[in-house]
PDB file of N, CA and C in Angstrom:
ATOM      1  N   UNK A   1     111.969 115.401 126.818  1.00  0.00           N
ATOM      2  CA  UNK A   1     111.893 114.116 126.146  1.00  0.00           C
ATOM      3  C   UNK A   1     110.437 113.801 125.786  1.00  0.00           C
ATOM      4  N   UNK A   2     110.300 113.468 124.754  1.00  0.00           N
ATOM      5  CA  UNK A   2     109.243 112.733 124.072  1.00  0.00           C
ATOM      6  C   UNK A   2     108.499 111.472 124.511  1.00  0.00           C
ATOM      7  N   UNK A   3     107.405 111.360 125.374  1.00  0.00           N
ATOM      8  CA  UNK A   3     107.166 110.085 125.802  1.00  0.00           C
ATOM      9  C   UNK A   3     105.585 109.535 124.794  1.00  0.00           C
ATOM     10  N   UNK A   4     105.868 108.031 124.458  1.00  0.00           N
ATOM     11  CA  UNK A   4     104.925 107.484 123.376  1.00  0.00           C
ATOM     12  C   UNK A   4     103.677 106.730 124.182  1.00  0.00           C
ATOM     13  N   UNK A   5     102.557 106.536 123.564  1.00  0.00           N
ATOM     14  CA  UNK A   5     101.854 105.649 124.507  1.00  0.00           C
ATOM     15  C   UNK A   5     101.313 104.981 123.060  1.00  0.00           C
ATOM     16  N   UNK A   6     100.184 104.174 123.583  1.00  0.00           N
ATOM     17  CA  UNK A   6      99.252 103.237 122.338  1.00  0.00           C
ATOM     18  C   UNK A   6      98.904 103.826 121.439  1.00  0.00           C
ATOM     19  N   UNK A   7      98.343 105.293 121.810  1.00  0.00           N
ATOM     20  CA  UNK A   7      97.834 106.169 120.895  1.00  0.00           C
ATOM     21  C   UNK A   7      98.861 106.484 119.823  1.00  0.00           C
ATOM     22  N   UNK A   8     100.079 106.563 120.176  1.00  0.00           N
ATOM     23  CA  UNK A   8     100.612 107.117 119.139  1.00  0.00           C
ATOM     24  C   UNK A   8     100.761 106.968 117.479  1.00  0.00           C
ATOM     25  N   UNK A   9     100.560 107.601 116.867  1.00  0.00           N
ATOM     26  CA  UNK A   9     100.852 107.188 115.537  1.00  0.00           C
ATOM     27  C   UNK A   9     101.861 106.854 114.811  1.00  0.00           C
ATOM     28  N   UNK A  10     101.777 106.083 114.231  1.00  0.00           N
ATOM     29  CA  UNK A  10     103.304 105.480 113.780  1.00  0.00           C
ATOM     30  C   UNK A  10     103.639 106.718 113.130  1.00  0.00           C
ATOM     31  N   UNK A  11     103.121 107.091 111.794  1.00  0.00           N
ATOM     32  CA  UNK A  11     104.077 108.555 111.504  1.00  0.00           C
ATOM     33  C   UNK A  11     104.329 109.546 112.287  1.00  0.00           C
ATOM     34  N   UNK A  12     103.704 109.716 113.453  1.00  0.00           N
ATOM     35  CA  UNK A  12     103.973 110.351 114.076  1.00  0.00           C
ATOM     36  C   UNK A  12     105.379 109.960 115.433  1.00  0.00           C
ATOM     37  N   UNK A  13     105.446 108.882 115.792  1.00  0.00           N
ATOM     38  CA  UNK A  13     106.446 108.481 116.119  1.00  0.00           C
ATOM     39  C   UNK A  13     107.876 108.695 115.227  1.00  0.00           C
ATOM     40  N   UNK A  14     107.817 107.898 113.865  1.00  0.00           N
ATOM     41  CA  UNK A  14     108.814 108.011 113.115  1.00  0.00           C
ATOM     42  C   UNK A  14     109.417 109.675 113.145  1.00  0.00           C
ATOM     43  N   UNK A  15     108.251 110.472 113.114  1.00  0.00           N
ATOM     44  CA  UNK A  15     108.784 111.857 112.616  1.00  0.00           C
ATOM     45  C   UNK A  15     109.585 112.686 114.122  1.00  0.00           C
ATOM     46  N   UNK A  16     109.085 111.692 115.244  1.00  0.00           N
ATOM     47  CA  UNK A  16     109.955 112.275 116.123  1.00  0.00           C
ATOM     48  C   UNK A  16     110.983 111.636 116.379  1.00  0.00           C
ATOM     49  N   UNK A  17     111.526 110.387 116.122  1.00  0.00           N
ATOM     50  CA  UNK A  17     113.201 109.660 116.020  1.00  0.00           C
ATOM     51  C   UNK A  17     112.578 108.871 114.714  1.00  0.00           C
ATOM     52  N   UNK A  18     113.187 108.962 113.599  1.00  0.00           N
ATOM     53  CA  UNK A  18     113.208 107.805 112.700  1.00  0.00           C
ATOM     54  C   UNK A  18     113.856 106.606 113.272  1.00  0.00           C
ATOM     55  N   UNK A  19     115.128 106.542 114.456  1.00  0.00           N
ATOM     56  CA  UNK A  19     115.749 105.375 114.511  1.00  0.00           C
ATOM     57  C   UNK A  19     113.938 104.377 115.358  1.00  0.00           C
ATOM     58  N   UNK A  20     113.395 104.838 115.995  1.00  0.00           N
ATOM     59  CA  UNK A  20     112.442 104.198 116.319  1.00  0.00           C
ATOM     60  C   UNK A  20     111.789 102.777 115.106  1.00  0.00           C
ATOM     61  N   UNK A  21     112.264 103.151 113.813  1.00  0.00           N
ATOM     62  CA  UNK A  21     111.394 102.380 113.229  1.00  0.00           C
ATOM     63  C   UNK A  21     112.119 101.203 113.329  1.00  0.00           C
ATOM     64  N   UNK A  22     113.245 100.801 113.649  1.00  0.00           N
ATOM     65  CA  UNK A  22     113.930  99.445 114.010  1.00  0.00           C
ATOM     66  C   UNK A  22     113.070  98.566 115.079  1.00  0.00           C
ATOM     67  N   UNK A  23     112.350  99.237 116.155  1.00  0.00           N
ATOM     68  CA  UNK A  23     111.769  98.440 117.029  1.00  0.00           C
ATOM     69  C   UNK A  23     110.215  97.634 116.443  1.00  0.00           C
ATOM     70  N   UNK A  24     109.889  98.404 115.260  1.00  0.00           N
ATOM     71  CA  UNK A  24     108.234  98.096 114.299  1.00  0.00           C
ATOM     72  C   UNK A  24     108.823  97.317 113.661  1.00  0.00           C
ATOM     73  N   UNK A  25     109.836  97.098 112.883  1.00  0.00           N
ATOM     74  CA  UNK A  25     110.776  96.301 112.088  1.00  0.00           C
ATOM     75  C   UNK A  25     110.884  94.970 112.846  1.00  0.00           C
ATOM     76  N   UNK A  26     111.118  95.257 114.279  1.00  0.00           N
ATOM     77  CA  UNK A  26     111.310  93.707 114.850  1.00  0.00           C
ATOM     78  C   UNK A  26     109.938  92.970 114.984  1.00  0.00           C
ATOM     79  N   UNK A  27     108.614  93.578 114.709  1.00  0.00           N
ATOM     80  CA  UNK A  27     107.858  93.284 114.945  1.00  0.00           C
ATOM     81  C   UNK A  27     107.074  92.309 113.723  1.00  0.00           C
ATOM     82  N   UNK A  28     107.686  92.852 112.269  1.00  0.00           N
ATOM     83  CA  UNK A  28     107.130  92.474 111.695  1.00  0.00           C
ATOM     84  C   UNK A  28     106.812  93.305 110.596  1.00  0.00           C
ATOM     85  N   UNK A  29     106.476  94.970 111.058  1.00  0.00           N
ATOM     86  CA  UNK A  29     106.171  95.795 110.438  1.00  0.00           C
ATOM     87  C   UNK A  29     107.059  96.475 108.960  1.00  0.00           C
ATOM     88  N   UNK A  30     107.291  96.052 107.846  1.00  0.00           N
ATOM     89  CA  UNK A  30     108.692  96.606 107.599  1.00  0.00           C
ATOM     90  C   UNK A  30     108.245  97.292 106.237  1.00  0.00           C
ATOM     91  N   UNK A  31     106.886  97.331 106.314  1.00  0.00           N
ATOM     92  CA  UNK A  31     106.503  98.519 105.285  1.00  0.00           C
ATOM     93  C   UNK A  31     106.691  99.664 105.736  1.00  0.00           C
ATOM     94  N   UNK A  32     107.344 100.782 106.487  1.00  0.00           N
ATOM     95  CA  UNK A  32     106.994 101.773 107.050  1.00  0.00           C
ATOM     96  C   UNK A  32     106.508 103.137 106.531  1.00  0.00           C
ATOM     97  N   UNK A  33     106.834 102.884 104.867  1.00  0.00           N
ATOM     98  CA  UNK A  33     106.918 104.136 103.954  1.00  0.00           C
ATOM     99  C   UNK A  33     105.375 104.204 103.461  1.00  0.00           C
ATOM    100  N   UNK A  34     104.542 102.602 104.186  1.00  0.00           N
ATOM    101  CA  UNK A  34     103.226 102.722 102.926  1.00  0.00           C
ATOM    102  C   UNK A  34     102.099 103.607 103.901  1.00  0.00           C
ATOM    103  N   UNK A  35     101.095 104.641 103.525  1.00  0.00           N
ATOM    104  CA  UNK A  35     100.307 105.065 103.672  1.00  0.00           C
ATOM    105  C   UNK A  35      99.623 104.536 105.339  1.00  0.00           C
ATOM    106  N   UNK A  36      99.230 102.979 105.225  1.00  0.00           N
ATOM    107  CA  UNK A  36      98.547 102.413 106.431  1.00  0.00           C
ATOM    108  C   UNK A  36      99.382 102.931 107.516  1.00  0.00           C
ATOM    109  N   UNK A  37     100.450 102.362 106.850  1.00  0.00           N
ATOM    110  CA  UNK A  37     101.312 102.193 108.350  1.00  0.00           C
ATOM    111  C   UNK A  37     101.866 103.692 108.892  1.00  0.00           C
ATOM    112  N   UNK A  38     101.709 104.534 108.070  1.00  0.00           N
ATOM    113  CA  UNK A  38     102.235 105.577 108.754  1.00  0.00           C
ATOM    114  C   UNK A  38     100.758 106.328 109.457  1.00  0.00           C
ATOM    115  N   UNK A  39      99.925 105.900 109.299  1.00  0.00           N
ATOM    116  CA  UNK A  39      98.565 106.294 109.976  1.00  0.00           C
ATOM    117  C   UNK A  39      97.985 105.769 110.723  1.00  0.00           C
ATOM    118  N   UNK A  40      98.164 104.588 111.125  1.00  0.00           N
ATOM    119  CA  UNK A  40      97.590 103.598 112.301  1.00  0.00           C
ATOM    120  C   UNK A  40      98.677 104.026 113.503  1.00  0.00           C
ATOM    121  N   UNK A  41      97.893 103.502 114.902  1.00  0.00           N
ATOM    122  CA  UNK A  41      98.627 103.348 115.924  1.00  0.00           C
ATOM    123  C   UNK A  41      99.191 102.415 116.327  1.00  0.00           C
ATOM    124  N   UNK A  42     100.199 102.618 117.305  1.00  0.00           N
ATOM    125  CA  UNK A  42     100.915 101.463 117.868  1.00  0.00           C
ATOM    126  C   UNK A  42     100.270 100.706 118.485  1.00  0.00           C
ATOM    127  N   UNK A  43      99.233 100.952 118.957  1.00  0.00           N
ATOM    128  CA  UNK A  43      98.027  99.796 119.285  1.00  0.00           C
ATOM    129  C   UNK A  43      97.635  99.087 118.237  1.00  0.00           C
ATOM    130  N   UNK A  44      97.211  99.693 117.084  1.00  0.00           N
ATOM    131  CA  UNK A  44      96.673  98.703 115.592  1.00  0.00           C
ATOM    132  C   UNK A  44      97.500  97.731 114.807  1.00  0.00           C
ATOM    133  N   UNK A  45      98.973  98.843 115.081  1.00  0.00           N
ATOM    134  CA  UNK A  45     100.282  97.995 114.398  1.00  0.00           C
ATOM    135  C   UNK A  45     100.750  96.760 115.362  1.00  0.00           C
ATOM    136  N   UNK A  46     100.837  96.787 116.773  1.00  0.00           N
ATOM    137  CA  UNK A  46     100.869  95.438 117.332  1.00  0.00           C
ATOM    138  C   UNK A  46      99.356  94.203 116.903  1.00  0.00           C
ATOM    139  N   UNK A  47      98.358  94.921 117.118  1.00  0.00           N
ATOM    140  CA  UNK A  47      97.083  93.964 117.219  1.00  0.00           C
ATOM    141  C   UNK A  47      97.498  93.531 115.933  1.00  0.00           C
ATOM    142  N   UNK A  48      97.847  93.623 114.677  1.00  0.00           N
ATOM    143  CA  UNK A  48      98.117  93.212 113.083  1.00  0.00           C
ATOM    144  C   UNK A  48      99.422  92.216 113.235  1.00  0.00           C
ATOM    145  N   UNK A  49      99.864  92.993 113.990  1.00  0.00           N
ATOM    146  CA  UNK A  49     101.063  92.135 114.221  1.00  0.00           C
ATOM    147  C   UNK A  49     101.425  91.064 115.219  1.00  0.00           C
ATOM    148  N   UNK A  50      99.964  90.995 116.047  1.00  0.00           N
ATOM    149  CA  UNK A  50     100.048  90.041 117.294  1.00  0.00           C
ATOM    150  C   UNK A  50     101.458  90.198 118.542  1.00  0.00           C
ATOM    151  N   UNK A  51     101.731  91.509 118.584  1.00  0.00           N
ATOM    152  CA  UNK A  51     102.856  91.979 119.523  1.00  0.00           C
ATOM    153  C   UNK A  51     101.768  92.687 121.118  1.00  0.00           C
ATOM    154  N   UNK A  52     102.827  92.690 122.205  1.00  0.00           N
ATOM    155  CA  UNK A  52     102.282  92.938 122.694  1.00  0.00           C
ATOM    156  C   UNK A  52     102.586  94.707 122.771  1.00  0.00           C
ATOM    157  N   UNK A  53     101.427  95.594 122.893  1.00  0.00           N
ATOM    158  CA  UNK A  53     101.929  96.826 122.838  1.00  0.00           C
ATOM    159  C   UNK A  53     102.135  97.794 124.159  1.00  0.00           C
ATOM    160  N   UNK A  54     102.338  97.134 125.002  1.00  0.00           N
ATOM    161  CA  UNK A  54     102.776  97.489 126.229  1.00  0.00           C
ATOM    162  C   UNK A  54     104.353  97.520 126.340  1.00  0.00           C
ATOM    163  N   UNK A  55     104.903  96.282 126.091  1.00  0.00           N
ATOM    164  CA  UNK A  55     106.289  95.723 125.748  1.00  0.00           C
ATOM    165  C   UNK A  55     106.672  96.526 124.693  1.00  0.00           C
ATOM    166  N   UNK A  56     105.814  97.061 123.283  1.00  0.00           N
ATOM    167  CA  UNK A  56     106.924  97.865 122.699  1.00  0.00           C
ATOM    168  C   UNK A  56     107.148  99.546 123.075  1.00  0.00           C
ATOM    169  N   UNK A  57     105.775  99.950 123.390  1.00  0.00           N
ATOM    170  CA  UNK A  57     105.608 101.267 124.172  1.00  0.00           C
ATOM    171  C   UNK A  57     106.717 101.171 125.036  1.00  0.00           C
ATOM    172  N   UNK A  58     106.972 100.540 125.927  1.00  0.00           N
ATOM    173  CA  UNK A  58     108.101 100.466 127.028  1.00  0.00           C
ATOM    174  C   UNK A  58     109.584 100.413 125.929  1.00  0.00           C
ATOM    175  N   UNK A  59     109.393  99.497 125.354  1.00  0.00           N
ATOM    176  CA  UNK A  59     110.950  99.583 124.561  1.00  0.00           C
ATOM    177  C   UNK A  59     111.172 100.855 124.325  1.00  0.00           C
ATOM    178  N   UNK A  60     110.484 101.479 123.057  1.00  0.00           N
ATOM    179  CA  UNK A  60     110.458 102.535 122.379  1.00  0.00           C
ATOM    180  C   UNK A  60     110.931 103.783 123.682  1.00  0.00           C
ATOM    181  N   UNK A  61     110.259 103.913 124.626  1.00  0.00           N
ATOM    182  CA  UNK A  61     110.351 104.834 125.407  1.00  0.00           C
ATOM    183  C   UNK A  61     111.689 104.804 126.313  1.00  0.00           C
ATOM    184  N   UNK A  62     111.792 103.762 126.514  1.00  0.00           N
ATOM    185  CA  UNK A  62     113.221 103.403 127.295  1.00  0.00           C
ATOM    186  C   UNK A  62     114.391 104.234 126.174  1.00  0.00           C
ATOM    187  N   UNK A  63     114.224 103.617 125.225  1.00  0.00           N
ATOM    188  CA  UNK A  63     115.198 104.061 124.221  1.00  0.00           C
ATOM    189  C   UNK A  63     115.148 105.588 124.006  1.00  0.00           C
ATOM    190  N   UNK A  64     114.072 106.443 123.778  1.00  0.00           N
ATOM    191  CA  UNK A  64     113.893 107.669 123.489  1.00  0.00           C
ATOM    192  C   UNK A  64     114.537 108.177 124.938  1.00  0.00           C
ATOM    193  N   UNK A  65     114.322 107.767 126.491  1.00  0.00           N
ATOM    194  CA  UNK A  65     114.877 108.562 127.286  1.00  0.00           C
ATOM    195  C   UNK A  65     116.741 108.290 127.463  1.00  0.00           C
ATOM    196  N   UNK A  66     116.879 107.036 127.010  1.00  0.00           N
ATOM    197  CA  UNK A  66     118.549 106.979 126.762  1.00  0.00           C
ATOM    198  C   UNK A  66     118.818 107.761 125.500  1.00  0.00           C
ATOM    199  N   UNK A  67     118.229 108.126 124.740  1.00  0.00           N
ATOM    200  CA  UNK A  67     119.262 108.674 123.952  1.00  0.00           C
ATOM    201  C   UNK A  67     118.985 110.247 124.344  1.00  0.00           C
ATOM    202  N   UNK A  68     118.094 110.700 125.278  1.00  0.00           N
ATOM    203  CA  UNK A  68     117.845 111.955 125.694  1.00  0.00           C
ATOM    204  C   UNK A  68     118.667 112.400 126.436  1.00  0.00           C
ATOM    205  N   UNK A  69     119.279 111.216 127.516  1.00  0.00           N
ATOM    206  CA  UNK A  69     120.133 111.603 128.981  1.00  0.00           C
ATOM    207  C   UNK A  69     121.766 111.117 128.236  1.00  0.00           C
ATOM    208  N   UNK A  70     121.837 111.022 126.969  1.00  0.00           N
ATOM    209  CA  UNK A  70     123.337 111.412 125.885  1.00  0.00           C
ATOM    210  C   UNK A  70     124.057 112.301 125.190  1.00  0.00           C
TER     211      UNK A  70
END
């Protein structure tokens, strides 16, 4: 299983589950196709977005290990 931290890059996230981009979506984020956003981190994309990125790191990851142990 794939585990994400702050560092990660959003395109680089997307390219390992696209369903992930629903949780950036709740955030606010819902450009996902434009250039920035697929190159910044989930640290930059919360700080823009005033999310906390601890809380979505944890989402995201929770989710990536349930759909691993399916």
């Amino acid at each position: 299983m794939t585990t994400v931290n702050k560092d990660t890059v959003v395109g680089d996230l997307l390219d390992i589950d696209p369903e992930t981009g629903k949780f950036l979506q709740e955030i606010g984020m819902h450009c996902l196709s434009c250039p920035m956003s697929r190159s910044e981190t989930l640290e930059e994309a919360c700080m823009v977005h005033g999310e906390d990125v601890g809380e979505l790191v944890n989402k995201i990851n929770k989710f990536l290990s349930e759909k691993a142990g399916s």
